[in-house]
C-alpha atoms as a PDB file:
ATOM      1  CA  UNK A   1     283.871 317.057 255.289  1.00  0.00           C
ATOM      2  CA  UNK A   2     287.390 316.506 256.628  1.00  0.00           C
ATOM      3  CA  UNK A   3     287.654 312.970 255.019  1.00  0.00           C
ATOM      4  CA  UNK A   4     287.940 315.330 251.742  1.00  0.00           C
ATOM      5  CA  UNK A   5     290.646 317.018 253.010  1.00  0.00           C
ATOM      6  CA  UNK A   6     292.320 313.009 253.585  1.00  0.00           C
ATOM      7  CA  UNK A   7     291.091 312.004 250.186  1.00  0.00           C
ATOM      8  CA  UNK A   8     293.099 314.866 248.451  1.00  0.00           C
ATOM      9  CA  UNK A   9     295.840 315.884 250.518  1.00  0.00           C
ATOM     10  CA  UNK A  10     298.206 313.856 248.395  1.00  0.00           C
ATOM     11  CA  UNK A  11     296.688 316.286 245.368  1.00  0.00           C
ATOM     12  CA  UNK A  12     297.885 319.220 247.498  1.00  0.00           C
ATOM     13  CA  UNK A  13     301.152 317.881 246.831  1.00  0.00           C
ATOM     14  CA  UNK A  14     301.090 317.680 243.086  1.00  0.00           C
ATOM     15  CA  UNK A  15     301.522 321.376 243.742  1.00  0.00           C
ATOM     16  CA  UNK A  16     304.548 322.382 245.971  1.00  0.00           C
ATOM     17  CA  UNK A  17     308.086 321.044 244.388  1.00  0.00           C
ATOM     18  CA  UNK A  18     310.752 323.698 243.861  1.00  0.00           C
ATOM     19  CA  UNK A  19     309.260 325.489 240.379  1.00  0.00           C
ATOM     20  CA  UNK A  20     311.823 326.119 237.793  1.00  0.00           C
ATOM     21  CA  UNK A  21     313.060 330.060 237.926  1.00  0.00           C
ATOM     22  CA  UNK A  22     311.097 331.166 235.153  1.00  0.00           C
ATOM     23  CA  UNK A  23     307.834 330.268 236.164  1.00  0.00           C
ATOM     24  CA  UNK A  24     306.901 333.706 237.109  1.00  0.00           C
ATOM     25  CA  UNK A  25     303.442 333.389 238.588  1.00  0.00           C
ATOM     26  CA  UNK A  26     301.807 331.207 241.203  1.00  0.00           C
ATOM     27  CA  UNK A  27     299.437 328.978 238.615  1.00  0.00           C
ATOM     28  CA  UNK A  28     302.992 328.617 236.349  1.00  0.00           C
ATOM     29  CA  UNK A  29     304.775 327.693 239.130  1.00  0.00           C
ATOM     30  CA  UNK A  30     302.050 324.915 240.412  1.00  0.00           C
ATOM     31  CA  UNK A  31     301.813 323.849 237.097  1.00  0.00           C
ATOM     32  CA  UNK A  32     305.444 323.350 236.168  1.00  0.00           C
ATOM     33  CA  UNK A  33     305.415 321.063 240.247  1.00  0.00           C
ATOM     34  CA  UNK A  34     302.452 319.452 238.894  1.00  0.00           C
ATOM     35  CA  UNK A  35     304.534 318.539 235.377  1.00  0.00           C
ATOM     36  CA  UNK A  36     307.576 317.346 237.669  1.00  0.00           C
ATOM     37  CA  UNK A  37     305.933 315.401 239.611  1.00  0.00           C
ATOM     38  CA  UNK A  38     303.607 313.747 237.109  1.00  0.00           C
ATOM     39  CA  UNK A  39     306.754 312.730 235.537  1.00  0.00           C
ATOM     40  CA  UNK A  40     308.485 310.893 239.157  1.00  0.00           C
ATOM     41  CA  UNK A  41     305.174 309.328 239.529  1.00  0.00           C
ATOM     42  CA  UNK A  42     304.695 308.042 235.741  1.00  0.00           C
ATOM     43  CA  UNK A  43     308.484 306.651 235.566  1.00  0.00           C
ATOM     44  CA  UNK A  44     308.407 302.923 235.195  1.00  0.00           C
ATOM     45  CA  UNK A  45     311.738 302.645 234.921  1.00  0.00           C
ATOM     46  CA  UNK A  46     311.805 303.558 238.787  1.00  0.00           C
ATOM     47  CA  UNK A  47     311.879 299.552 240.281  1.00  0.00           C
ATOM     48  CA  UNK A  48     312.338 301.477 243.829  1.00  0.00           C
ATOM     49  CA  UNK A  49     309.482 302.565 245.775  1.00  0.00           C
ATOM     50  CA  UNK A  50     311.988 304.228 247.980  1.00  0.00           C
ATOM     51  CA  UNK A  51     314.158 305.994 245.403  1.00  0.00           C
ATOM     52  CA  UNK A  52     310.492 307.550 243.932  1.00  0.00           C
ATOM     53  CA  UNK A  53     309.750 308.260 247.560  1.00  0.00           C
ATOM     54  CA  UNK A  54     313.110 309.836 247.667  1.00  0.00           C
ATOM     55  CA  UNK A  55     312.539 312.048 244.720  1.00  0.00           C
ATOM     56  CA  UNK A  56     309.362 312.974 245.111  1.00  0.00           C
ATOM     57  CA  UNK A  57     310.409 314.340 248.844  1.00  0.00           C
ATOM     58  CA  UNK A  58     313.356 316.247 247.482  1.00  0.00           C
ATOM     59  CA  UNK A  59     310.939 317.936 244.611  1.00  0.00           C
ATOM     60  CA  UNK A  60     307.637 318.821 247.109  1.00  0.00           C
ATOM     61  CA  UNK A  61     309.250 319.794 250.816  1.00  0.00           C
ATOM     62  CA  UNK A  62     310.611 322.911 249.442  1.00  0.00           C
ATOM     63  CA  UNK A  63     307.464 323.713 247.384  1.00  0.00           C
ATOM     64  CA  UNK A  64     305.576 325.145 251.138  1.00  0.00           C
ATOM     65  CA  UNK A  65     306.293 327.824 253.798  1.00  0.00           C
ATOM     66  CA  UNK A  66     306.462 325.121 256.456  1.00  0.00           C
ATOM     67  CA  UNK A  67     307.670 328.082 259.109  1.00  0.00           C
ATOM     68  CA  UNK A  68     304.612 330.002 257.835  1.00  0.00           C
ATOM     69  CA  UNK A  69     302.007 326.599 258.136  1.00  0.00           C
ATOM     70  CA  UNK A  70     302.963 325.722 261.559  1.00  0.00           C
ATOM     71  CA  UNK A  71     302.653 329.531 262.835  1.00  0.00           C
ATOM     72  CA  UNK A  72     299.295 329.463 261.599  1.00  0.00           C
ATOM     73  CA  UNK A  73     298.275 325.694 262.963  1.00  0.00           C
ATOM     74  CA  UNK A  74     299.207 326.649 266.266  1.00  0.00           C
ATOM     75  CA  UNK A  75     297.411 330.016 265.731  1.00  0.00           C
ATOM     76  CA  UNK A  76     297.622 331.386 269.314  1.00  0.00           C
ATOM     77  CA  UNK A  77     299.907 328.681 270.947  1.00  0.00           C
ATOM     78  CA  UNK A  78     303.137 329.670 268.459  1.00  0.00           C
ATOM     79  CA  UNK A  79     304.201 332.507 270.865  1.00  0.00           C
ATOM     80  CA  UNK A  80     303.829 330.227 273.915  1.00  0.00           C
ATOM     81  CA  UNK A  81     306.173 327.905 272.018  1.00  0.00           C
ATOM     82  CA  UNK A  82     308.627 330.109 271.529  1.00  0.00           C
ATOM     83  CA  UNK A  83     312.024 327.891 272.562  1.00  0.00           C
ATOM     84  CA  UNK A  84     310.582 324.459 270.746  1.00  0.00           C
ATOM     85  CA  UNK A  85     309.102 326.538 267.726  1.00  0.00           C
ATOM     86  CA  UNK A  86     311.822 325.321 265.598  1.00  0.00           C
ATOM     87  CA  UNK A  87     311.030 321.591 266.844  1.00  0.00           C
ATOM     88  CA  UNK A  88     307.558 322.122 266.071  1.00  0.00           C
ATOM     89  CA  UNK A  89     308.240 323.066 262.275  1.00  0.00           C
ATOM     90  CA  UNK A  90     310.559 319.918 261.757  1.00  0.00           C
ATOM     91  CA  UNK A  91     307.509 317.826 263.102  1.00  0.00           C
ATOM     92  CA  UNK A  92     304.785 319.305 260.997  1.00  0.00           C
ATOM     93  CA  UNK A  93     306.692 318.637 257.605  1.00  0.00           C
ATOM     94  CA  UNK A  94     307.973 315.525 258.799  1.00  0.00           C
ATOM     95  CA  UNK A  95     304.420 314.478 259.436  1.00  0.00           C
ATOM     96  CA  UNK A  96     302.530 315.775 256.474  1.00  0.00           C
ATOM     97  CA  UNK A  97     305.805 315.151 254.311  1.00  0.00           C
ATOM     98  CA  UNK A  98     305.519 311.336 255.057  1.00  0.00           C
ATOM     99  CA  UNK A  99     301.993 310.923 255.462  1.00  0.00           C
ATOM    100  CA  UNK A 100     300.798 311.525 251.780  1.00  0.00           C
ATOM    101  CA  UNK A 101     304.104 311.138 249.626  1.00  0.00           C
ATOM    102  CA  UNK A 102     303.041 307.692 249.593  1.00  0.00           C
ATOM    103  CA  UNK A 103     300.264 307.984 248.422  1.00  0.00           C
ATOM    104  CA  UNK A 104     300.440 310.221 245.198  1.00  0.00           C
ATOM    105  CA  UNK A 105     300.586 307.406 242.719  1.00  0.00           C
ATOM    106  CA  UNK A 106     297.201 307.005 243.254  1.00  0.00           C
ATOM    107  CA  UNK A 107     296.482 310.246 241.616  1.00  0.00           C
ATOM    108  CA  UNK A 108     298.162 309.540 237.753  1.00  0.00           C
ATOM    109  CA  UNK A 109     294.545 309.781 236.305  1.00  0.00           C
ATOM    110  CA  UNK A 110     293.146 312.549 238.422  1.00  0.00           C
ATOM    111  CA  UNK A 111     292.709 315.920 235.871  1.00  0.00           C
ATOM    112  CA  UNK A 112     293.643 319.340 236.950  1.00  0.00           C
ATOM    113  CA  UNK A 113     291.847 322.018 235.498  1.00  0.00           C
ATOM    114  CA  UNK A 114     293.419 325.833 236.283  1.00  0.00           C
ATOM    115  CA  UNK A 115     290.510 327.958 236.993  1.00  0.00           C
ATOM    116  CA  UNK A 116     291.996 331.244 238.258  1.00  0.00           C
ATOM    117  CA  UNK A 117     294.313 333.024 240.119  1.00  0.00           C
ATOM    118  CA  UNK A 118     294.490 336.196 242.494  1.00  0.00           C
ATOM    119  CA  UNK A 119     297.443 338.049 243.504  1.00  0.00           C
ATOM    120  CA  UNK A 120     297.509 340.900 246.008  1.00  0.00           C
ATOM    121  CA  UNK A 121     300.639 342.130 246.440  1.00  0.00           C
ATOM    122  CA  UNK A 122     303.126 339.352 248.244  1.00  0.00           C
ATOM    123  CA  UNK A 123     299.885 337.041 248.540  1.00  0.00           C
ATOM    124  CA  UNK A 124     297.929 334.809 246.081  1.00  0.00           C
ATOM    125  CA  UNK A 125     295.134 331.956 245.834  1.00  0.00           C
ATOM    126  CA  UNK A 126     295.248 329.402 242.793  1.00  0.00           C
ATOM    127  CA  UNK A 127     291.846 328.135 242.225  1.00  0.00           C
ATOM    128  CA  UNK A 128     291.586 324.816 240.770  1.00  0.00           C
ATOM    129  CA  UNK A 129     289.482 321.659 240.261  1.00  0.00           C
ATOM    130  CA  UNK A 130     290.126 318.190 240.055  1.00  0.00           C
ATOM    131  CA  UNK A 131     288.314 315.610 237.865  1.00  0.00           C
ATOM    132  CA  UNK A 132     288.530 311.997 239.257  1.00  0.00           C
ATOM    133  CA  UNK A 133     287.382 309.343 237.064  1.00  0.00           C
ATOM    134  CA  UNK A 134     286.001 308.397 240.191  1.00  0.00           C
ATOM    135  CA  UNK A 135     283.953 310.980 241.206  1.00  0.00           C
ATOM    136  CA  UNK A 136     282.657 314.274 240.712  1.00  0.00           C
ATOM    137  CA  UNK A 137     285.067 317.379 240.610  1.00  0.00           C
ATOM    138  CA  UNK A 138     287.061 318.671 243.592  1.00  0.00           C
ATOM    139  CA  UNK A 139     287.593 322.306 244.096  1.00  0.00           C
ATOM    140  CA  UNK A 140     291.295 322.628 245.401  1.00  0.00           C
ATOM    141  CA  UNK A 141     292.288 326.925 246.059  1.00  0.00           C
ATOM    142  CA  UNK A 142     296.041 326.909 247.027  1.00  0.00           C
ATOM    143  CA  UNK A 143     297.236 329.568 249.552  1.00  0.00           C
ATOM    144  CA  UNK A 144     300.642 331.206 248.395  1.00  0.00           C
ATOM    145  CA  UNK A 145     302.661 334.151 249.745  1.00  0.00           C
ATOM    146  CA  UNK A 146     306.045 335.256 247.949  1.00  0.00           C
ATOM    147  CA  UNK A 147     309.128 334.960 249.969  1.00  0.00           C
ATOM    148  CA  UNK A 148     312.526 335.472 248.955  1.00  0.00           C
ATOM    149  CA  UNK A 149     311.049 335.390 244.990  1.00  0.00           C
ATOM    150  CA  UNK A 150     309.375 332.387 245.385  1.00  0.00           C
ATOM    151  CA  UNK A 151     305.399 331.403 245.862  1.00  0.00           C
ATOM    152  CA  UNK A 152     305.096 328.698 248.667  1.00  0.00           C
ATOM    153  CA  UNK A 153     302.062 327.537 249.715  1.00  0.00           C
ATOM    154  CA  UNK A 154     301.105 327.914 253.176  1.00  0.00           C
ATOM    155  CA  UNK A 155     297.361 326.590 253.049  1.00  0.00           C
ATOM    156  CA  UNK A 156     295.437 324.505 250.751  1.00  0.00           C
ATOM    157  CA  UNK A 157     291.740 323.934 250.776  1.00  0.00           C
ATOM    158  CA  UNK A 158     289.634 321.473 249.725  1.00  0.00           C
ATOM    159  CA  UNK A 159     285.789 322.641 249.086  1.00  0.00           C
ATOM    160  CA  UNK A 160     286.697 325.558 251.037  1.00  0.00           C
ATOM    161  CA  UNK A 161     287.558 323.435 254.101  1.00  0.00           C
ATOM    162  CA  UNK A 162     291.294 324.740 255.212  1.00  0.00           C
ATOM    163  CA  UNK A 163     294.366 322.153 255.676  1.00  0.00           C
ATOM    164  CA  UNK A 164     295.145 325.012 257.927  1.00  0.00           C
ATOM    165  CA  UNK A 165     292.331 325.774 260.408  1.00  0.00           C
ATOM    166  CA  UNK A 166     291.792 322.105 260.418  1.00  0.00           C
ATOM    167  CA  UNK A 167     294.743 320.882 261.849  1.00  0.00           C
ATOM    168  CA  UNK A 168     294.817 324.285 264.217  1.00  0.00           C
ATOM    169  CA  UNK A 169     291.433 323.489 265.764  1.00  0.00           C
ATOM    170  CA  UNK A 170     292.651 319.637 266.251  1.00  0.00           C
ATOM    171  CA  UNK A 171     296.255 321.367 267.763  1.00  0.00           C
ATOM    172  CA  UNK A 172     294.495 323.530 269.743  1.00  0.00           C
ATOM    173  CA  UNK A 173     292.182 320.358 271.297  1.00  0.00           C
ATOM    174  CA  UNK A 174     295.517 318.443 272.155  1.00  0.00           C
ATOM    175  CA  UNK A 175     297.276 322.045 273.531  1.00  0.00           C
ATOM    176  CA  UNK A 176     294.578 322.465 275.916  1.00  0.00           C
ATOM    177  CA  UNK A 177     294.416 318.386 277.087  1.00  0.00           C
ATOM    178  CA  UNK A 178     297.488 317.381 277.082  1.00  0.00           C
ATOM    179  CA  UNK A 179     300.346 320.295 276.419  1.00  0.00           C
ATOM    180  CA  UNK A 180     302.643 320.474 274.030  1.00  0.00           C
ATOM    181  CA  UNK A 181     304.670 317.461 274.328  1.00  0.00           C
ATOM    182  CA  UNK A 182     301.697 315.471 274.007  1.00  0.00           C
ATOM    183  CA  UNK A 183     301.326 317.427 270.336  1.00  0.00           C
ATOM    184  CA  UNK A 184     304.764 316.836 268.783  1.00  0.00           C
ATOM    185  CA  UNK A 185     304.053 312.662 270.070  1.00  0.00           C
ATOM    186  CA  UNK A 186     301.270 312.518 268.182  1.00  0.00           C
ATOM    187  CA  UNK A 187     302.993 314.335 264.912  1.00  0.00           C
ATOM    188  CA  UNK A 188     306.002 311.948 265.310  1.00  0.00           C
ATOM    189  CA  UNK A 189     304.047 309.000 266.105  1.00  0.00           C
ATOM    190  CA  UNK A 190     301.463 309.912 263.152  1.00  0.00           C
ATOM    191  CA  UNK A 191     298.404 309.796 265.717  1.00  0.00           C
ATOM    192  CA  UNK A 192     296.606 312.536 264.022  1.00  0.00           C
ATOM    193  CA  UNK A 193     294.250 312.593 261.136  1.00  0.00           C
ATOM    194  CA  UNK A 194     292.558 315.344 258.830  1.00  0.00           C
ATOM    195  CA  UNK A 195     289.460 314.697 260.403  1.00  0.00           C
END
């Protein structure tokens, strides 16, 4: 099942750009990203691949709680990390950032249907599904937490498999092998996969 979670990452990121202040609640605020980015994606007036690229960076990095996604990836190994924690965050983003950006435009046809939301206190799941005209339907639940005012998203799942535990079972395989040098090689080098 984790070739799912490679198959729709890039949807993941139709979520997270910086969501206008009014957008009060998680599914408004994934839906207004969703909006923005449609809109970067669908320009053809945009001749440069690396000025889209550009934009659509500048609108989804700020969308997730990268401090709160690599805490939880490295599960027990973020204490142990302490003095390269801050590294560790740059290379996650980096990683995921540039790995899937790219590959967004493939999603202009894909349909997002809204199914639900829960909100408990400062946390909050958006449940959704996507509609290829591919495939069958997708069910995508974004992981949220408010900080500072805003909902980022610190997990996303894809048919209940976790971006999340994923990548911190695949961490924890490379902690124990090879240390944690070996980990942030692989992130900058883009050695790892969702599998």
């Amino acid at each position: 099942m984790g070739h799912l979670l490679v198959r729709y990452l890039p949807v993941f990121f139709l979520a997270i750009s910086l969501a206008p202040a009014f957008a009060s609640s998680p599914t408004e605020q994934i839906q207004e990203t969703i909006q923005q980015v449609l809109t970067v994606v669908n320009d053809s007036g945009q001749s440069d691949d690396t000025s889209r690229k550009r934009q659509l960076r500048e609108t989804l990095m700020p969308r997730f709680d990268w401090s709160e996604m690599a805490k939880q990836t490295l599960g027990k190994h973020w204490d142990a990390a302490h003095s390269r924690q801050g590294e560790f965050i740059a290379a996650l983003a980096e990683f995921l950032g540039n790995s899937y950006i790219g590959k967004i435009g493939a999603f202009k046809d894909e349909k997002i249907i809204y199914l639900n939301e829960t909100v408990e206190r400062d946390e909050a799941q958006v449940r959704t599904r996507i509609v290829s005209s591919k495939g069958g339907p997708t069910a995508v639940t974004y992981r949220l937490h408010r900080v500072d005012g805003e909902w980022k998203i610190y997990d996303v799942a894809v048919e209940d498999i976790s971006l999340v535990a994923n990548y911190r079972s695949q961490f924890s395989r490379i902690l124990s092998r090879g240390g944690f040098d070996d980990l942030l090689r692989q992130l900058k080098e883009k050695e790892l996969t969702s599998k």
